[in-house]
N, C-alpha and C. Protein backbone atom coordinates (compact mmCIF):
# COMPACT_ATOMS: atom_id res chain seq x y z
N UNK A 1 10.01 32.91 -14.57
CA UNK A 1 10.85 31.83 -15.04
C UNK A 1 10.80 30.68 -14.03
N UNK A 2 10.72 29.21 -14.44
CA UNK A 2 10.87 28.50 -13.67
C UNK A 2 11.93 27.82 -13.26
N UNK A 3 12.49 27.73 -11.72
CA UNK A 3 13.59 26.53 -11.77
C UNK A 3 13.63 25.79 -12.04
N UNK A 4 14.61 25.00 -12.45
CA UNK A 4 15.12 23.47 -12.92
C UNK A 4 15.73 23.05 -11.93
N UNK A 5 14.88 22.13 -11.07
CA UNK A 5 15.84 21.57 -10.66
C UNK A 5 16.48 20.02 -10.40
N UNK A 6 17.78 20.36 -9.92
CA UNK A 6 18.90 18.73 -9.92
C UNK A 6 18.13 17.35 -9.70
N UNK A 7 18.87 16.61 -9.88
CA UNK A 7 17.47 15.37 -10.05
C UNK A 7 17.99 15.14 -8.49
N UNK A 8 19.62 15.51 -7.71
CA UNK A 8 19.57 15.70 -6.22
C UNK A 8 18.25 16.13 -5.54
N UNK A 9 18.64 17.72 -6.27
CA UNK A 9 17.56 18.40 -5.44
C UNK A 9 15.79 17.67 -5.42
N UNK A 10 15.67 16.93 -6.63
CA UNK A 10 14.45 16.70 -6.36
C UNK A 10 14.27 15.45 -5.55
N UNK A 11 15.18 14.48 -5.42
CA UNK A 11 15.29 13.52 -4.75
C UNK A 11 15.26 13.67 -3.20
N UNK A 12 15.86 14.99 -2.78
CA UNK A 12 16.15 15.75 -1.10
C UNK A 12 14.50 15.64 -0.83
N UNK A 13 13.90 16.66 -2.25
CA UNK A 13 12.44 16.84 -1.78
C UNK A 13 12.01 15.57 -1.56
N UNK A 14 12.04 15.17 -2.19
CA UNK A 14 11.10 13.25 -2.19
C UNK A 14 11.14 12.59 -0.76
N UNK A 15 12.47 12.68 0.03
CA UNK A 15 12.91 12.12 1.25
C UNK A 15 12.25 12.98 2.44
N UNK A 16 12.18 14.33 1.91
CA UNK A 16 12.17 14.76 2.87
C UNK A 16 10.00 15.41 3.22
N UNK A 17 9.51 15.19 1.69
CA UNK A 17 8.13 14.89 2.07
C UNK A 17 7.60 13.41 2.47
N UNK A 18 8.09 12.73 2.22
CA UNK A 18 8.41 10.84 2.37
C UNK A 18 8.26 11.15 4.63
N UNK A 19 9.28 11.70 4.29
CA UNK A 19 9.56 11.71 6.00
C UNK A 19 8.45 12.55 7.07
N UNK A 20 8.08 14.11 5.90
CA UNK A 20 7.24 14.29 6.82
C UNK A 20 5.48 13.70 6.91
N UNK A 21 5.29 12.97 5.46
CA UNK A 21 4.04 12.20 5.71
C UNK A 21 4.07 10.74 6.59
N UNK A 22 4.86 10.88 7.14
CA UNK A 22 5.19 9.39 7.90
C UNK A 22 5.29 10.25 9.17
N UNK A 23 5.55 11.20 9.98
CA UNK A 23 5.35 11.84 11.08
C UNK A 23 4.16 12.16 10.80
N UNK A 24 2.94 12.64 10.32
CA UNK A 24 1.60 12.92 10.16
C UNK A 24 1.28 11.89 9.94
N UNK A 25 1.57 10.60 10.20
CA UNK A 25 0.69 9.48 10.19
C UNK A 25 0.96 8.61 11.34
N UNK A 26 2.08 8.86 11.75
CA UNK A 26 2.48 8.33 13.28
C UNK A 26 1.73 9.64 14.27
N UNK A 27 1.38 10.38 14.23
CA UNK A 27 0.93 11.76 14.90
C UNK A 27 -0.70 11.19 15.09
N UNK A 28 -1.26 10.21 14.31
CA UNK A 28 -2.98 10.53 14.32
C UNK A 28 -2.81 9.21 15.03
N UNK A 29 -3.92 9.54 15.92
CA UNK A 29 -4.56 9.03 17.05
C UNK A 29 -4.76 7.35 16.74
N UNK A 30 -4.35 6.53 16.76
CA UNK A 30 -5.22 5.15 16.85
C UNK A 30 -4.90 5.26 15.09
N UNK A 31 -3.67 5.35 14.41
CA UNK A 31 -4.05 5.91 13.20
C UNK A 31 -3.72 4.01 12.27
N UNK A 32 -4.77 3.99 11.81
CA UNK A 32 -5.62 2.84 11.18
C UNK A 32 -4.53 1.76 9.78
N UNK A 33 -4.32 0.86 9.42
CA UNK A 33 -3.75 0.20 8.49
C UNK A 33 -3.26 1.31 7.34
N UNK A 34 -3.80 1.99 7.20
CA UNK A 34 -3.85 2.63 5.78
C UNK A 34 -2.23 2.88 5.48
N UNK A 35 -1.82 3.27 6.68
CA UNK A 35 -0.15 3.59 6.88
C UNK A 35 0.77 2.08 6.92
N UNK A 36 0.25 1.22 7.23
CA UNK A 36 0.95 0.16 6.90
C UNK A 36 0.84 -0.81 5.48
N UNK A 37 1.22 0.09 4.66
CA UNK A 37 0.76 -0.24 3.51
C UNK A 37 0.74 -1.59 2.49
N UNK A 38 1.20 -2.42 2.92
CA UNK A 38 0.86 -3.62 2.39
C UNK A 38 -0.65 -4.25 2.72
N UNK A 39 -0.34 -4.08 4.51
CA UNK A 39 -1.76 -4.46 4.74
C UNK A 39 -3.04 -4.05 4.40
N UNK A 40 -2.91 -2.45 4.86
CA UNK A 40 -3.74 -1.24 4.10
C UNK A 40 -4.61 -1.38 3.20
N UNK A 41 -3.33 -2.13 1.59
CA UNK A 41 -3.56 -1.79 0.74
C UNK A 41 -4.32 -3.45 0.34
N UNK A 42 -4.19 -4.12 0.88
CA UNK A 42 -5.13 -5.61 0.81
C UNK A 42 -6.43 -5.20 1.66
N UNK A 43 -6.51 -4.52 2.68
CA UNK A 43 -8.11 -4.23 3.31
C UNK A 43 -8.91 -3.04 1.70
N UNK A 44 -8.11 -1.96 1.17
CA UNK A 44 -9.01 -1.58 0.39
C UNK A 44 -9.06 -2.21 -0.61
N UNK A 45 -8.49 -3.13 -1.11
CA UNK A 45 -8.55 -4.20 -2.67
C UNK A 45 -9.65 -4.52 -1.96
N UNK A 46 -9.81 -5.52 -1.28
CA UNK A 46 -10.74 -6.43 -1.13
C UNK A 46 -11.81 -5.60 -0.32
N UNK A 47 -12.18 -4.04 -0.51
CA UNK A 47 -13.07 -3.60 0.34
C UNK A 47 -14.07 -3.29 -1.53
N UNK A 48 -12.68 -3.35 -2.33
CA UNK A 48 -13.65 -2.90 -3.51
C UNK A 48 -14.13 -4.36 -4.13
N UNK A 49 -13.61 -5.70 -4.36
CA UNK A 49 -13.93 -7.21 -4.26
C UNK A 49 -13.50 -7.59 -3.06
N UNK A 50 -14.47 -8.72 -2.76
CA UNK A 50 -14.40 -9.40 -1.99
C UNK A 50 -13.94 -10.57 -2.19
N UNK A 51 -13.22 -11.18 -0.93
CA UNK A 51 -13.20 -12.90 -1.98
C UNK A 51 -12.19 -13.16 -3.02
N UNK A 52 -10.97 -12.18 -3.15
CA UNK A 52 -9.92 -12.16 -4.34
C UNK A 52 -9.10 -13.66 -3.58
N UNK A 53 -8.90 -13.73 -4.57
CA UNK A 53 -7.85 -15.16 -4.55
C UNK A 53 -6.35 -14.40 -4.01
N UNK A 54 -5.39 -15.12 -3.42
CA UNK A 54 -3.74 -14.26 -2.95
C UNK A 54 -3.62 -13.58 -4.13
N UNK A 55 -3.60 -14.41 -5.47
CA UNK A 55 -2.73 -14.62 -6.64
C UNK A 55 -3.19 -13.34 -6.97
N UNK A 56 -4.64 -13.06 -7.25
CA UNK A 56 -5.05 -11.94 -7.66
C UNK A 56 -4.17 -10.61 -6.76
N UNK A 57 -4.21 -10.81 -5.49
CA UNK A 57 -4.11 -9.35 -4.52
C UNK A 57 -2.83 -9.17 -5.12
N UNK A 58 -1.80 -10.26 -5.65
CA UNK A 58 -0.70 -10.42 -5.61
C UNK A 58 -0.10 -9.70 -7.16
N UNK A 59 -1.45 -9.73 -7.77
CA UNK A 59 -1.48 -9.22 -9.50
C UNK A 59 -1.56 -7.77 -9.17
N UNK A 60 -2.63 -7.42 -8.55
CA UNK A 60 -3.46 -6.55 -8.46
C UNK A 60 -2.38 -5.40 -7.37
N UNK A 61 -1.76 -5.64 -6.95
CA UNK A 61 -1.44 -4.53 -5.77
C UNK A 61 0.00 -4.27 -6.10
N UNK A 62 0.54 -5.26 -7.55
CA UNK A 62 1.93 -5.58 -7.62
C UNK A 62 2.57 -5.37 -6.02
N UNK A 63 2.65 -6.65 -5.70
CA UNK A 63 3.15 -6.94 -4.69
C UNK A 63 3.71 -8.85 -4.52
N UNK A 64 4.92 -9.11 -4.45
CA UNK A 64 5.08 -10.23 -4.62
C UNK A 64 4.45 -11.47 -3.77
N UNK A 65 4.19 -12.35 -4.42
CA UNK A 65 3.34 -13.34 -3.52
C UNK A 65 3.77 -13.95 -2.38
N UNK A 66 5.03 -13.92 -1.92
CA UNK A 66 5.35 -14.12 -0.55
C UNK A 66 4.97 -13.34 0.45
N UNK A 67 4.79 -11.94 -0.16
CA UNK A 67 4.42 -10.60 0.87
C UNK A 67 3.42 -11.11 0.73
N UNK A 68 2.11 -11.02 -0.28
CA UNK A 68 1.36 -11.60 -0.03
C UNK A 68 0.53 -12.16 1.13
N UNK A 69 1.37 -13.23 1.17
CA UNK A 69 1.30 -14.57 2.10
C UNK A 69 1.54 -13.68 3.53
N UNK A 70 2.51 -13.42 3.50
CA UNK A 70 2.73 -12.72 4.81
C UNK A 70 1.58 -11.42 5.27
N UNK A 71 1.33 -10.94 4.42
CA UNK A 71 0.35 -9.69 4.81
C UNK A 71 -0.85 -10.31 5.51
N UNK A 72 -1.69 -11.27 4.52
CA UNK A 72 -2.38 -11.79 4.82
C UNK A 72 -2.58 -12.56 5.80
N UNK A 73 -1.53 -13.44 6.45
CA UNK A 73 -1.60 -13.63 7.75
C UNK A 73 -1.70 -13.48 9.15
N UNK A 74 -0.62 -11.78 8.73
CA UNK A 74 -1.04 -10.93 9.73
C UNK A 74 -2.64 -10.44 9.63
N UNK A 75 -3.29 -10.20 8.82
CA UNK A 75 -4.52 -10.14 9.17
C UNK A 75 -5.15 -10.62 9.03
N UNK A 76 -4.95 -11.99 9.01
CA UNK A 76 -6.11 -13.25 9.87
C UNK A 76 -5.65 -13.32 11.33
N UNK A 77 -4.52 -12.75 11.67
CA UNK A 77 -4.01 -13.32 12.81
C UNK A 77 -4.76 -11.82 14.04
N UNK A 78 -4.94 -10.76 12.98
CA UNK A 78 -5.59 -9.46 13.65
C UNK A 78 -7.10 -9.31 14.01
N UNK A 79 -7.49 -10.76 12.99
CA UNK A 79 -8.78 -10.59 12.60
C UNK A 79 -9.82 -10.02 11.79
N UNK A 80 -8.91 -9.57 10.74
CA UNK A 80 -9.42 -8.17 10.07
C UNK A 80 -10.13 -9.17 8.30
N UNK A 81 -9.51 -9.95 8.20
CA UNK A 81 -9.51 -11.20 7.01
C UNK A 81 -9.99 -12.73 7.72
N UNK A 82 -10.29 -13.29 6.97
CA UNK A 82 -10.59 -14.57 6.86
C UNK A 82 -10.04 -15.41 5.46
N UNK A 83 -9.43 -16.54 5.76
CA UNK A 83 -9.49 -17.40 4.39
C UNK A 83 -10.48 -18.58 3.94
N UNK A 84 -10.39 -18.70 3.01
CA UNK A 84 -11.38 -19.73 2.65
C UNK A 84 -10.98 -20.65 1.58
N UNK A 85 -11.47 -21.58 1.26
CA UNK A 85 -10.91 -22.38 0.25
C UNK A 85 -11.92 -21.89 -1.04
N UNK A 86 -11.58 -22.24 -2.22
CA UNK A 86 -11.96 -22.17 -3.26
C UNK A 86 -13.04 -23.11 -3.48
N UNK A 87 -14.48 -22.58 -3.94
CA UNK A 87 -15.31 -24.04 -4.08
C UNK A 87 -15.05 -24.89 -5.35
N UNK A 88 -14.47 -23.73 -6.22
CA UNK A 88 -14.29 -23.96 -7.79
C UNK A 88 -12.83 -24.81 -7.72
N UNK A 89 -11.88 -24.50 -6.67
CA UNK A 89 -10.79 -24.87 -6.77
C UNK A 89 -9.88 -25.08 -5.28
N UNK A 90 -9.95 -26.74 -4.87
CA UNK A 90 -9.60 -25.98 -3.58
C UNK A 90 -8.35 -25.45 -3.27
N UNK A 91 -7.47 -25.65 -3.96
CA UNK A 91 -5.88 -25.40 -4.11
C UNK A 91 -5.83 -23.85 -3.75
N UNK A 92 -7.11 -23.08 -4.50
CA UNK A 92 -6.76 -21.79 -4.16
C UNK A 92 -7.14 -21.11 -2.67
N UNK A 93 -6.69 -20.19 -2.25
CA UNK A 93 -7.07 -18.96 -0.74
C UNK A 93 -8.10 -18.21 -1.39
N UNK A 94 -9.11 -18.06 -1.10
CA UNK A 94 -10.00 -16.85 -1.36
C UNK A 94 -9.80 -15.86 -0.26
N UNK A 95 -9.92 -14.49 -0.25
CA UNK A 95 -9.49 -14.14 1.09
C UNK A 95 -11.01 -12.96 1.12
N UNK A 96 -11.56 -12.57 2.66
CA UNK A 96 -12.43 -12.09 2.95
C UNK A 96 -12.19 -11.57 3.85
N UNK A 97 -12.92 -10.03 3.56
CA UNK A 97 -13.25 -9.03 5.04
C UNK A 97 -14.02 -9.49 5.99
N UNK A 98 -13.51 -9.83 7.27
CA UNK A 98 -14.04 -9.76 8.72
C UNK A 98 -15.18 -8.79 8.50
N UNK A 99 -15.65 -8.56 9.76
CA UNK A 99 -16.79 -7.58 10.36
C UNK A 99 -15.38 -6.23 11.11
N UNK A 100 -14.33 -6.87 11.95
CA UNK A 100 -13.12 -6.38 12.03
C UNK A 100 -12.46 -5.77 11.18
N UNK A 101 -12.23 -6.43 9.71
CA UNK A 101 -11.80 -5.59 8.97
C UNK A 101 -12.76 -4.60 7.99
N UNK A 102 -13.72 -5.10 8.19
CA UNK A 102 -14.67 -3.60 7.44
C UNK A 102 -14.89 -2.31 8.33
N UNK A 103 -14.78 -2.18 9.47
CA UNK A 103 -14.50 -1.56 10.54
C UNK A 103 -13.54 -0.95 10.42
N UNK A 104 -12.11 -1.50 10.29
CA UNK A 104 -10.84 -0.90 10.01
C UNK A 104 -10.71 -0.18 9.00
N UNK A 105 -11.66 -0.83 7.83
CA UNK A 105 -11.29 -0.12 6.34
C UNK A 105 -12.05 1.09 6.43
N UNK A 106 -13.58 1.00 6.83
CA UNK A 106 -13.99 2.45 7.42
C UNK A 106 -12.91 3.72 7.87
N UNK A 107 -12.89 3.23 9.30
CA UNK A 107 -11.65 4.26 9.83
C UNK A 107 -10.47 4.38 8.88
N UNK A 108 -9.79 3.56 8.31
CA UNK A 108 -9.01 4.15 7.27
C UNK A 108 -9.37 5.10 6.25
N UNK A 109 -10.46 4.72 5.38
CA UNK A 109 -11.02 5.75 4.49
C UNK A 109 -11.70 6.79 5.37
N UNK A 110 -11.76 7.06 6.57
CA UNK A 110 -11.85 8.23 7.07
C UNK A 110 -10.81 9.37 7.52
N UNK A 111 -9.86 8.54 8.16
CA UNK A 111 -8.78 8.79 8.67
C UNK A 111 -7.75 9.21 7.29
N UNK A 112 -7.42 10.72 6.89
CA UNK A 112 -6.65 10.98 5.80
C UNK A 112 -5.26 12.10 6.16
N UNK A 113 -4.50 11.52 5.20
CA UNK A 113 -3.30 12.32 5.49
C UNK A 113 -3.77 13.96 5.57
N UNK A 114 -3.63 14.82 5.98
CA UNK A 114 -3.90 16.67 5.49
C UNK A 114 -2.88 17.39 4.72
N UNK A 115 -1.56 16.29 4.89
CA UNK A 115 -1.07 17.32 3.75
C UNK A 115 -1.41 17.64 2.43
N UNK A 116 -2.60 16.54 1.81
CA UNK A 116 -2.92 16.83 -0.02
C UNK A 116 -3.57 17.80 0.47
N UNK A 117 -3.84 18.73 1.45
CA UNK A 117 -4.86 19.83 1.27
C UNK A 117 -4.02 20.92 0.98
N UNK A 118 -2.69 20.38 1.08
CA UNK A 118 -1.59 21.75 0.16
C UNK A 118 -1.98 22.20 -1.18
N UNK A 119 -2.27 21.33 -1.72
CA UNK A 119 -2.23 21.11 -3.31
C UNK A 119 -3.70 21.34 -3.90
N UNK A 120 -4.34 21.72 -4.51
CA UNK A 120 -5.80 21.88 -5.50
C UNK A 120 -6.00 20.52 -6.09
N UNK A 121 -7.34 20.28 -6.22
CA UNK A 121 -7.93 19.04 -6.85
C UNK A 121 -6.89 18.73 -8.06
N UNK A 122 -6.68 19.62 -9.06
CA UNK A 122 -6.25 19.42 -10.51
C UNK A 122 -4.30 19.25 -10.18
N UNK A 123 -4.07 19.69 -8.91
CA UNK A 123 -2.54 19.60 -8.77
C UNK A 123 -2.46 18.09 -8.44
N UNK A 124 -3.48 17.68 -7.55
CA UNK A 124 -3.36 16.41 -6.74
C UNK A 124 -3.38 15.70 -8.16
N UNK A 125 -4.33 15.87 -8.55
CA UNK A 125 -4.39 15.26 -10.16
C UNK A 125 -2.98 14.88 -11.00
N UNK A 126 -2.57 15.91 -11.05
CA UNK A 126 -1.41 15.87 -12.01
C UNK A 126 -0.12 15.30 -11.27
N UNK A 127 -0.50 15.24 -9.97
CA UNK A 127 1.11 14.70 -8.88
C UNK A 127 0.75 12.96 -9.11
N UNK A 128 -0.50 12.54 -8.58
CA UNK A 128 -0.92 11.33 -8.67
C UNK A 128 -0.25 10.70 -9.91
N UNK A 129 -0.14 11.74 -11.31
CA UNK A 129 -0.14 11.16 -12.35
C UNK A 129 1.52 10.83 -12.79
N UNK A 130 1.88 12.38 -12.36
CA UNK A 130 3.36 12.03 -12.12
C UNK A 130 4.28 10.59 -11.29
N UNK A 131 3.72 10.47 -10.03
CA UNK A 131 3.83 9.84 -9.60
C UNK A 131 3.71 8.18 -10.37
N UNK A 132 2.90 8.06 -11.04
CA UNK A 132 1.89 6.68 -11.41
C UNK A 132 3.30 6.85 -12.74
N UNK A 133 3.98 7.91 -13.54
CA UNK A 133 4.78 7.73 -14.16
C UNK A 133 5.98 7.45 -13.99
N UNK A 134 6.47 7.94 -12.51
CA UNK A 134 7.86 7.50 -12.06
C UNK A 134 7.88 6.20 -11.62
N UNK A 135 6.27 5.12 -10.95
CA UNK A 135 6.16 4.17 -10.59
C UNK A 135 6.62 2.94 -11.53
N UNK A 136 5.55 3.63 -12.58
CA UNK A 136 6.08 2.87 -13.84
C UNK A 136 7.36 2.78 -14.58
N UNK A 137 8.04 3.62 -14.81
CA UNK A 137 9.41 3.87 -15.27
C UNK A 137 10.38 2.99 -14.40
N UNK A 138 10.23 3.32 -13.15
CA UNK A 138 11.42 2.13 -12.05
C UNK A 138 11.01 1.12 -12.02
N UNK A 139 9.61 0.83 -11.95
CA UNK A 139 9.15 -0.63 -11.82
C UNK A 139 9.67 -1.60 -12.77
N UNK A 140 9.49 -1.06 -14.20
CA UNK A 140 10.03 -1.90 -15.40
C UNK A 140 11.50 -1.76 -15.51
N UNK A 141 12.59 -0.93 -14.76
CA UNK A 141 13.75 -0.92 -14.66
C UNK A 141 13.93 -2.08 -14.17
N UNK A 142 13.19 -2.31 -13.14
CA UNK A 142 13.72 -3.42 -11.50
C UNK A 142 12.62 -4.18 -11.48
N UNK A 143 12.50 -5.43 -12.98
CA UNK A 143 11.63 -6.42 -13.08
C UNK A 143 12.47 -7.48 -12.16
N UNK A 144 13.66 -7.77 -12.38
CA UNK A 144 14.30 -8.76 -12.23
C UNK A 144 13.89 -9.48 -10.80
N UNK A 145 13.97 -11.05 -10.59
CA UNK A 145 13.33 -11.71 -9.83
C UNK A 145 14.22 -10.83 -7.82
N UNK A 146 15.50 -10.56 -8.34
CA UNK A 146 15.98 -10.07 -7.39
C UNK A 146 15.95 -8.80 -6.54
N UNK A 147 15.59 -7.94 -7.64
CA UNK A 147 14.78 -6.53 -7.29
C UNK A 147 13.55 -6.75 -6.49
N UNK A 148 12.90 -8.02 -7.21
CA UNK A 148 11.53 -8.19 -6.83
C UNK A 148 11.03 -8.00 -5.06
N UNK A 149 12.41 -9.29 -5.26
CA UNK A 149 12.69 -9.75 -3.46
C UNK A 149 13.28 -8.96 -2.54
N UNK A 150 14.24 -8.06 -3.09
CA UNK A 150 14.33 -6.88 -2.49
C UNK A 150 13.29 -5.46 -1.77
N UNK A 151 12.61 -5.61 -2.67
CA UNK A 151 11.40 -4.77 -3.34
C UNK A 151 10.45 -5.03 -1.87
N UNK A 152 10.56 -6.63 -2.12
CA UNK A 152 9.51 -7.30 -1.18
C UNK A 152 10.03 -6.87 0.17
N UNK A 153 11.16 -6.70 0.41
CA UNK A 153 12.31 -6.74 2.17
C UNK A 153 11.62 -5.90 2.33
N UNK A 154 12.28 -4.65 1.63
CA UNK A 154 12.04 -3.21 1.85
C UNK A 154 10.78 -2.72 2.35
N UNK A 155 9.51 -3.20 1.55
CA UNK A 155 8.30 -3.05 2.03
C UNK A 155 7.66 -3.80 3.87
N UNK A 156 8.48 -4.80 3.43
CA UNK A 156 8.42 -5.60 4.91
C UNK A 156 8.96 -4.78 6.42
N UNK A 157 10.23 -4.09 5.35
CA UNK A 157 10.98 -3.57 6.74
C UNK A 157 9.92 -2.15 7.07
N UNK A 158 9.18 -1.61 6.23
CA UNK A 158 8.40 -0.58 6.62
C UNK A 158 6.91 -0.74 7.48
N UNK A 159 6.70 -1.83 7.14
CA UNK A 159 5.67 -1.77 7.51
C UNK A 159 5.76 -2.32 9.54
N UNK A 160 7.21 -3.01 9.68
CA UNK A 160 7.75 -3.68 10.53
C UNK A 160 8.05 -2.50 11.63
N UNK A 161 8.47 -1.30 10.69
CA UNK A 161 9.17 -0.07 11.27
C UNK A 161 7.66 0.62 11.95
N UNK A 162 6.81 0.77 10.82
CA UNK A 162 4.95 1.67 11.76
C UNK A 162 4.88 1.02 13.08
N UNK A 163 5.39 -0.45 13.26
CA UNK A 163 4.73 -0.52 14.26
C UNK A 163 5.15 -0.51 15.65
């Protein structure tokens, strides 16, 4: 028979694997953007295109365009990005991997959490998916422009906190 359990109890779990994949990522050596996930997650966008406009990273990563702005500066300011103007448009940022940041994105896609090695290919599968359903479900709860900006703090204050 399986338990059911409290949407508490499953929430305890959530915090309390939340907490210990954030000690296994503060634990690895020299451990690479991937954990600072705004930035992270703009070195692998643009490791799969190059050259995305903000607006796009900003579509693409749902992430609001002020973070955006901010992510991206920190890594021009790291060296890991470059901006460029638009030839088609100059109004727009094109943004580009360094030699620095393809380097970084390496060691990141090397550098991996070990706890999914708890779980079997087809579990990881089905958590990913779960996951991608609870993302969706709150996300469209907390469209509102104020959630957004909240949304945006929160991510700021974490990534503020890795370092």
């Amino acid at each position: 028979m399986t338990k059911q359990f409290t949407n508490h109890e499953l929430t305890e779990k959530f915090y309390a694997l939340q907490l210990l994949f954030e000690l296994e990522a503060r634990r690895q050596v020299d451990s690479p953007l991937v954990y600072q996930q705004g930035q992270g997650n703009i070195l692998l966008a643009l490791g799969q295109t190059d050259g995305q406009s903000q607006r796009a990273l900003s579509q693409a990563l749902n992430i609001s365009a002020p973070s955006i702005t901010e992510f991206v500066t920190k890594l021009v300011l790291k060296g890991y990005v470059r901006r460029e103007k638009s030839p088609a448009d100059k109004r727009v940022s094109l943004v580009f991997l360094t030699s620095a940041g393809r380097e970084s994105l390496r060691a990141m896609q090397q550098t991996e959490l070990g706890g999914w090695d708890y779980l079997k290919a087809d579990q990881q599968t089905q958590f990913g998916e779960l996951m991608d359903q609870l993302i969706h479900g709150l996300g469209q709860k907390y469209q509102a422009k104020t959630d957004a900006d909240l949304l945006s703090t929160l991510q700021s204050k974490v990534v503020d906190d890795a370092k």
